[in-house]
C-alpha atoms as a PDB file:
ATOM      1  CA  UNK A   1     120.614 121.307  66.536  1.00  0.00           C
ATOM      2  CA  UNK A   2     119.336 117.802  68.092  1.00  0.00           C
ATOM      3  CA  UNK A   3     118.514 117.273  71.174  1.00  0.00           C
ATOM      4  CA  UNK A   4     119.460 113.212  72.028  1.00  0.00           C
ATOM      5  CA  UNK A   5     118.171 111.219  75.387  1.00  0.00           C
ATOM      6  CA  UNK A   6     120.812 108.901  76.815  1.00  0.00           C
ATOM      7  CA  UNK A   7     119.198 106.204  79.107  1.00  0.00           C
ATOM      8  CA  UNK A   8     121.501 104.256  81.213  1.00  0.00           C
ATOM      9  CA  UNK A   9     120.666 101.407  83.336  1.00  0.00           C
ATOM     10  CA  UNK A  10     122.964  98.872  84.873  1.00  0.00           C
ATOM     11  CA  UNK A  11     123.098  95.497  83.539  1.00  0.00           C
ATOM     12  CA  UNK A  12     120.688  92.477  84.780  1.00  0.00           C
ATOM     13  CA  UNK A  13     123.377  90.476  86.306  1.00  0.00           C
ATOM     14  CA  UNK A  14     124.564  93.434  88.365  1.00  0.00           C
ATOM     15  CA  UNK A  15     123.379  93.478  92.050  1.00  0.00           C
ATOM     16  CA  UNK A  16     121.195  97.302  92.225  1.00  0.00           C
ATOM     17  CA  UNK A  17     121.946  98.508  95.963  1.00  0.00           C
ATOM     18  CA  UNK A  18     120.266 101.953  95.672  1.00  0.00           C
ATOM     19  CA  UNK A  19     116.961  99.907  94.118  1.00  0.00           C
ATOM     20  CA  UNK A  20     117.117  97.452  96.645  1.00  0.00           C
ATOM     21  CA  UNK A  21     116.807 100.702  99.034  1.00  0.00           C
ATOM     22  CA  UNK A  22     114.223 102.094  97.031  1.00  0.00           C
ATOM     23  CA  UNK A  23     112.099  99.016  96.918  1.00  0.00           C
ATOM     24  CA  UNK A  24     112.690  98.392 100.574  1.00  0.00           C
ATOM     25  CA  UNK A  25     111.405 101.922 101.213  1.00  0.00           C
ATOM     26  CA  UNK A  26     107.936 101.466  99.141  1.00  0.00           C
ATOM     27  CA  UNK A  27     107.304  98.153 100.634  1.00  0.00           C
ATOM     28  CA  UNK A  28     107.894  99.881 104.269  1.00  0.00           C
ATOM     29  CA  UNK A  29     105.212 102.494 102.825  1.00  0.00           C
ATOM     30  CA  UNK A  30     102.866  99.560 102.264  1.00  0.00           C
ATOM     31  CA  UNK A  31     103.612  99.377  98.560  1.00  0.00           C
ATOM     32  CA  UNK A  32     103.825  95.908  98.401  1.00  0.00           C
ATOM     33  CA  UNK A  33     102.697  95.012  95.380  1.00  0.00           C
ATOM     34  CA  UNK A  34     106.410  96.527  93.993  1.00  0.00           C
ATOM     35  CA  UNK A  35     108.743  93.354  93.248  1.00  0.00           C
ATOM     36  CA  UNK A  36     111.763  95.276  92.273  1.00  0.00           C
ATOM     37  CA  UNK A  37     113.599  98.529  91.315  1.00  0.00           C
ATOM     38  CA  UNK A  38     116.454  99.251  89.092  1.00  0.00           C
ATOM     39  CA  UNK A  39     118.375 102.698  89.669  1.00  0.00           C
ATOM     40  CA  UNK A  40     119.350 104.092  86.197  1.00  0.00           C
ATOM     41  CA  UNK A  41     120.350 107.299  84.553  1.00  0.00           C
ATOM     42  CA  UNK A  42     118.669 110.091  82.271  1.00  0.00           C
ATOM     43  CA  UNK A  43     120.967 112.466  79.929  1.00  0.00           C
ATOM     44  CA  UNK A  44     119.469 114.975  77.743  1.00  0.00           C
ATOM     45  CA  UNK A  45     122.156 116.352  75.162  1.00  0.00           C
ATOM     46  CA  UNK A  46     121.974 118.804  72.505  1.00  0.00           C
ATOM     47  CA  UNK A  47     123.849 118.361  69.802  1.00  0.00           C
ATOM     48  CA  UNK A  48     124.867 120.757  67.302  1.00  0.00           C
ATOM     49  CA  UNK A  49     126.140 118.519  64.788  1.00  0.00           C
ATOM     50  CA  UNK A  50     125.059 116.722  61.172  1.00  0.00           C
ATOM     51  CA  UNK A  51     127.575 114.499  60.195  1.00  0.00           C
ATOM     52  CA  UNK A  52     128.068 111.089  62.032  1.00  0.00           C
ATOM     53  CA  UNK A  53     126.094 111.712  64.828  1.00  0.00           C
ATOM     54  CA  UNK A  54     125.436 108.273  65.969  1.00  0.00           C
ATOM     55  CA  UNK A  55     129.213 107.206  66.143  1.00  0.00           C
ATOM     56  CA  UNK A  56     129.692 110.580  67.916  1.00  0.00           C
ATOM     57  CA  UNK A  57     126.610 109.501  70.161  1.00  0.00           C
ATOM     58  CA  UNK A  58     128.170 106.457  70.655  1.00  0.00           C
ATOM     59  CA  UNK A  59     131.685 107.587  71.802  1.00  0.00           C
ATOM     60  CA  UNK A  60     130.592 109.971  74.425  1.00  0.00           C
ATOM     61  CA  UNK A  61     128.011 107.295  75.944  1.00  0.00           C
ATOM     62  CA  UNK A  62     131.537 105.041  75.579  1.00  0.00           C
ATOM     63  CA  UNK A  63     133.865 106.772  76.781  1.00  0.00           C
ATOM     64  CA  UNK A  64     132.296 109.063  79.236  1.00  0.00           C
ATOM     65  CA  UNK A  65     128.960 108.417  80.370  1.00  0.00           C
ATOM     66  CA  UNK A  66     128.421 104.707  80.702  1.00  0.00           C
ATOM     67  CA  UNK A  67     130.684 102.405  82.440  1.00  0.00           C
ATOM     68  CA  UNK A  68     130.108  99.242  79.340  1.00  0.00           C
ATOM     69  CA  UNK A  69     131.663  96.486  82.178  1.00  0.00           C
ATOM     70  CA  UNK A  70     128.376  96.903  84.190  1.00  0.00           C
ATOM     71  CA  UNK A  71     125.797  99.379  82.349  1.00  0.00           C
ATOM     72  CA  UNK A  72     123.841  99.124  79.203  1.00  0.00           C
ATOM     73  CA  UNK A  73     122.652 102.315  77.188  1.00  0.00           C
ATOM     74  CA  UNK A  74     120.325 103.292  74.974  1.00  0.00           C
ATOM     75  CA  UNK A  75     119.781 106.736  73.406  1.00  0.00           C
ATOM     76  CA  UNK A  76     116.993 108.430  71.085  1.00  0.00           C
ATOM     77  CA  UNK A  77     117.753 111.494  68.678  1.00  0.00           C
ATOM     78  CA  UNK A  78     115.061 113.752  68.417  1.00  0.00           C
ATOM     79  CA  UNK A  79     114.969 115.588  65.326  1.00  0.00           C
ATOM     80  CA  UNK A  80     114.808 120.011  64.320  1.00  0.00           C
ATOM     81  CA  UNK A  81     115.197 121.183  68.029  1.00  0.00           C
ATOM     82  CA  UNK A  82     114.026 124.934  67.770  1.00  0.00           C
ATOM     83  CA  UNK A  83     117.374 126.929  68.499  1.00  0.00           C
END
């Protein structure tokens, strides 16, 4: 069993609404030293599964959990999860 982190973030060029938001909260809080925020997305999988895991890793973030046209990814395997 592995256990893999997905991160997900949008890309650069991609206008961030929701940190816009965020940043226009903390600066109404009197945070003002924050310059900018950028929304993004944590997955935790587990994977039970040797063979090709990073194509298989891959594919799901593909096909399923990123949209590619406007978010990056990133993902880390972490190896011998206790069961």
């Amino acid at each position: 069993m592995k256990k893999v982190k997905v991160y997900i973030t949008l890309k650069e060029s991609v206008l961030d609404p929701q940190g816009q938001a965020v940043a226009g909260a903390m600066h109404h809080l009197g945070y003002q030293e924050v310059k900018d925020v950028r929304i993004g997305k944590f997955i935790e999988l587990e994977i039970d599964s040797e063979e090709e895991i990073d194509d298989k890793i891959r594919a799901i973030c593909e096909k399923l959990l990123a949209n590619t046209v406007i978010e990056n990814y990133r993902y880390e395997i972490e190896e011998g999860v206790p069961q």
